[in-house]
Protein backbone atom coordinates (compact mmCIF):
# COMPACT_ATOMS: atom_id res chain seq x y z
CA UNK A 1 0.00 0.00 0.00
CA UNK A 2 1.22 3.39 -1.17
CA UNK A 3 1.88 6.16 1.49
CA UNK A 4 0.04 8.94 0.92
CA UNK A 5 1.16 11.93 3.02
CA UNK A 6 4.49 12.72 4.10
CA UNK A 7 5.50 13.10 7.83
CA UNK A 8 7.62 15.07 9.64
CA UNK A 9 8.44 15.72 13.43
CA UNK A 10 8.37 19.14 14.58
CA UNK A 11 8.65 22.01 17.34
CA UNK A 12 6.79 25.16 16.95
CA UNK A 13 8.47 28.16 17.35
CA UNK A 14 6.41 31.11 16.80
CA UNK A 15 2.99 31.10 16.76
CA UNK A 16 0.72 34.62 15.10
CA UNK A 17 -2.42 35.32 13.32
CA UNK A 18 -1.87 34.58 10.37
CA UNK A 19 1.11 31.50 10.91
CA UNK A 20 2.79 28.66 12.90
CA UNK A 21 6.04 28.37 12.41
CA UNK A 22 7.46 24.95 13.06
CA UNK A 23 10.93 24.24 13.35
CA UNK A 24 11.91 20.50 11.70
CA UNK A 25 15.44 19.02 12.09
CA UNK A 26 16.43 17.11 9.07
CA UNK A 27 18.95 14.06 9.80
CA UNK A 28 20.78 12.26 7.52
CA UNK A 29 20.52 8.23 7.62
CA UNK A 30 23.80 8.28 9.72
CA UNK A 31 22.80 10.65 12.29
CA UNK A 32 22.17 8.05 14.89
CA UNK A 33 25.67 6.50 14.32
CA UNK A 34 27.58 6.81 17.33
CA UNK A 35 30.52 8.36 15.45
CA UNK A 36 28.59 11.39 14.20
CA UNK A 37 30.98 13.39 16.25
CA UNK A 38 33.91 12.97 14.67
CA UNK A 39 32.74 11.79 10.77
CA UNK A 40 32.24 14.42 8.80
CA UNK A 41 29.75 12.33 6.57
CA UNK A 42 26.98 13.09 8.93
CA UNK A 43 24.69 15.86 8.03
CA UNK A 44 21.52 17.85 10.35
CA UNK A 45 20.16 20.80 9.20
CA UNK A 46 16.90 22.66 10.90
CA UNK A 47 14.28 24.10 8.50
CA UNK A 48 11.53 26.53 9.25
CA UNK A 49 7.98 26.05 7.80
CA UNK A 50 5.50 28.42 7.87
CA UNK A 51 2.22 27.06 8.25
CA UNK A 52 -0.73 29.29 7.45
CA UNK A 53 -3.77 29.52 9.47
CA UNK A 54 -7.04 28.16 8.12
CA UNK A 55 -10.24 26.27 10.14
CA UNK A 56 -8.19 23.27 10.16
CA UNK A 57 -4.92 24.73 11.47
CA UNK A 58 -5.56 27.51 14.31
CA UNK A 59 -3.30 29.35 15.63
CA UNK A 60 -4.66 29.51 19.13
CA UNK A 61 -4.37 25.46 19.26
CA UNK A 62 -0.69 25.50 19.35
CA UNK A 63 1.54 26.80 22.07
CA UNK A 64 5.29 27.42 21.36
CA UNK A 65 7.10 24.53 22.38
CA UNK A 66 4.66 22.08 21.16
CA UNK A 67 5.91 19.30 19.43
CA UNK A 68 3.79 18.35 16.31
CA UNK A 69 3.84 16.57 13.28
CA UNK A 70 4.07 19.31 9.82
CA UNK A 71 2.03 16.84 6.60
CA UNK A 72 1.98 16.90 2.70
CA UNK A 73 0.99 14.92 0.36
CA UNK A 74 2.90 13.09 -1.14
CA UNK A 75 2.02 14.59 -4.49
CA UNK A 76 3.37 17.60 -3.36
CA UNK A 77 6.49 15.73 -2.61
CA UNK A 78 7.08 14.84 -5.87
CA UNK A 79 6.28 18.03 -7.56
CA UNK A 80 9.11 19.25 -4.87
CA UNK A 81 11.69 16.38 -6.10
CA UNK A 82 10.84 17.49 -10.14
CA UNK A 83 11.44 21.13 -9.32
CA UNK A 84 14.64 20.52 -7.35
CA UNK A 85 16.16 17.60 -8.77
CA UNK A 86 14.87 16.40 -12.16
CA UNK A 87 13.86 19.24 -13.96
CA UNK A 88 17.26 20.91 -13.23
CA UNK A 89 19.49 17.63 -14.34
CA UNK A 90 16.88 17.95 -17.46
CA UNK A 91 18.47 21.59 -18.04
CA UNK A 92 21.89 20.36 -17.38
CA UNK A 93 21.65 17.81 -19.80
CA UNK A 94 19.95 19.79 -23.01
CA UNK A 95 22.56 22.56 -22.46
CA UNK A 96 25.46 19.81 -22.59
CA UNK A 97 23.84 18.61 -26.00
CA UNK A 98 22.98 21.48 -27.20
CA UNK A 99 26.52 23.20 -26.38
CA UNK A 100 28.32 19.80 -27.67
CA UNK A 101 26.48 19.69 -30.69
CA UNK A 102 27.54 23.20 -31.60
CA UNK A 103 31.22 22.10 -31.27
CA UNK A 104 31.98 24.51 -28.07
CA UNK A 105 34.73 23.34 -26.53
CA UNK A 106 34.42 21.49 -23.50
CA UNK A 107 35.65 23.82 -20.65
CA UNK A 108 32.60 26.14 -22.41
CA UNK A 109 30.24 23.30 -22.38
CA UNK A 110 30.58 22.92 -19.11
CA UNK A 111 30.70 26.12 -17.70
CA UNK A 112 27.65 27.15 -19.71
CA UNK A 113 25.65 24.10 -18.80
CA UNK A 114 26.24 25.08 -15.08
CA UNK A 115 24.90 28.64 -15.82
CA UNK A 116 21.73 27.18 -17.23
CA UNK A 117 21.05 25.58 -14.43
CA UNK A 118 21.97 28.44 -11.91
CA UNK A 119 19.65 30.51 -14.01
CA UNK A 120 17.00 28.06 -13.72
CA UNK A 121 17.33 28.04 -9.81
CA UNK A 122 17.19 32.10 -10.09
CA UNK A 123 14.02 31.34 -12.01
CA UNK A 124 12.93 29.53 -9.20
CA UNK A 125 13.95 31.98 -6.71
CA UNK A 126 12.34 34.94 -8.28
CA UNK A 127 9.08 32.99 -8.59
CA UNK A 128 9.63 31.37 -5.18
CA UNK A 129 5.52 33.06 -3.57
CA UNK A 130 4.37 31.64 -6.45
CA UNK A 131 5.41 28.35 -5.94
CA UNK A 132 5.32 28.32 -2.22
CA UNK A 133 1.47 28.30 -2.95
CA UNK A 134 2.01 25.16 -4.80
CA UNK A 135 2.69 23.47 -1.46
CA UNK A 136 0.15 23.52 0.76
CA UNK A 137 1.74 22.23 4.58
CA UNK A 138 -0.37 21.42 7.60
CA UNK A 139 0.46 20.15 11.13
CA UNK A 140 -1.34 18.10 13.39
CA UNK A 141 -1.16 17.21 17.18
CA UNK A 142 0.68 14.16 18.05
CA UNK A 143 -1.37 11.18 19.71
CA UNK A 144 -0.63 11.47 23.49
């Protein structure tokens, strides 16, 4: 059987009108390794989401501190995967055939493949409120 949210641990922070903020530390699979400490493989980095408020999320049902659990679906997820991961390597590959095709030399090829893709991540910068609305987050209490 298919999941169909995603799950993710978190601590709100800050809670407003209009948002929750929930604070989610990301591990990587080695966190729990008992030589974290002193590898430099092992990887933890804390992301903010901003939940905003709607009947199913109020504000005034979360206190800071409060650990909850922040939910997509997991269509979202993969929309997030295509727009991070495989439309990029998509760009990076068309602008190495297209360049190579062209006869540019290869220090050029490569170089210019790289810029298309940082100019696709501007693109996704500059349109980053648009997309935000794309993904819709929302949290839930944990079972006691």
């Amino acid at each position: 059987m298919a999941r169909e949210r995603i799950e993710h641990e978190g601590r709100v922070i800050a809670v407003d009108k209009d948002y929750v903020s929930v604070e989610i530390v990301n591990k990587s699979a080695c966190a729990s390794c008992h030589a974290k400490g002193v590898c430099g493989a092992s990887d933890e980095a804390v992301k903010v989401v901003e939940i905003a408020q709607d009947f199913s999320t109020l504000a005034c049902d979360y206190q800071v501190g409060e650990t909850v659990n922040v939910v997509m679906s997991q269509a979202m997820g993969t929309k997030a995967i295509w727009l991070g991961y495989v439309i990029p390597l998509i760009v990076l590959m068309a602008a190495i055939g297209i360049l190579s095709l062209f006869k540019v030399r290869e220090l050029a090829t490569g170089l210019g493949a790289l810029g298309a893709v940082a100019l696709y991540y501007l693109g996704v910068f500059l349109f980053r409120d648009r997309i935000s609305k794309i993904f819709i987050f929302s949290i839930e209490k944990q079972p006691k």
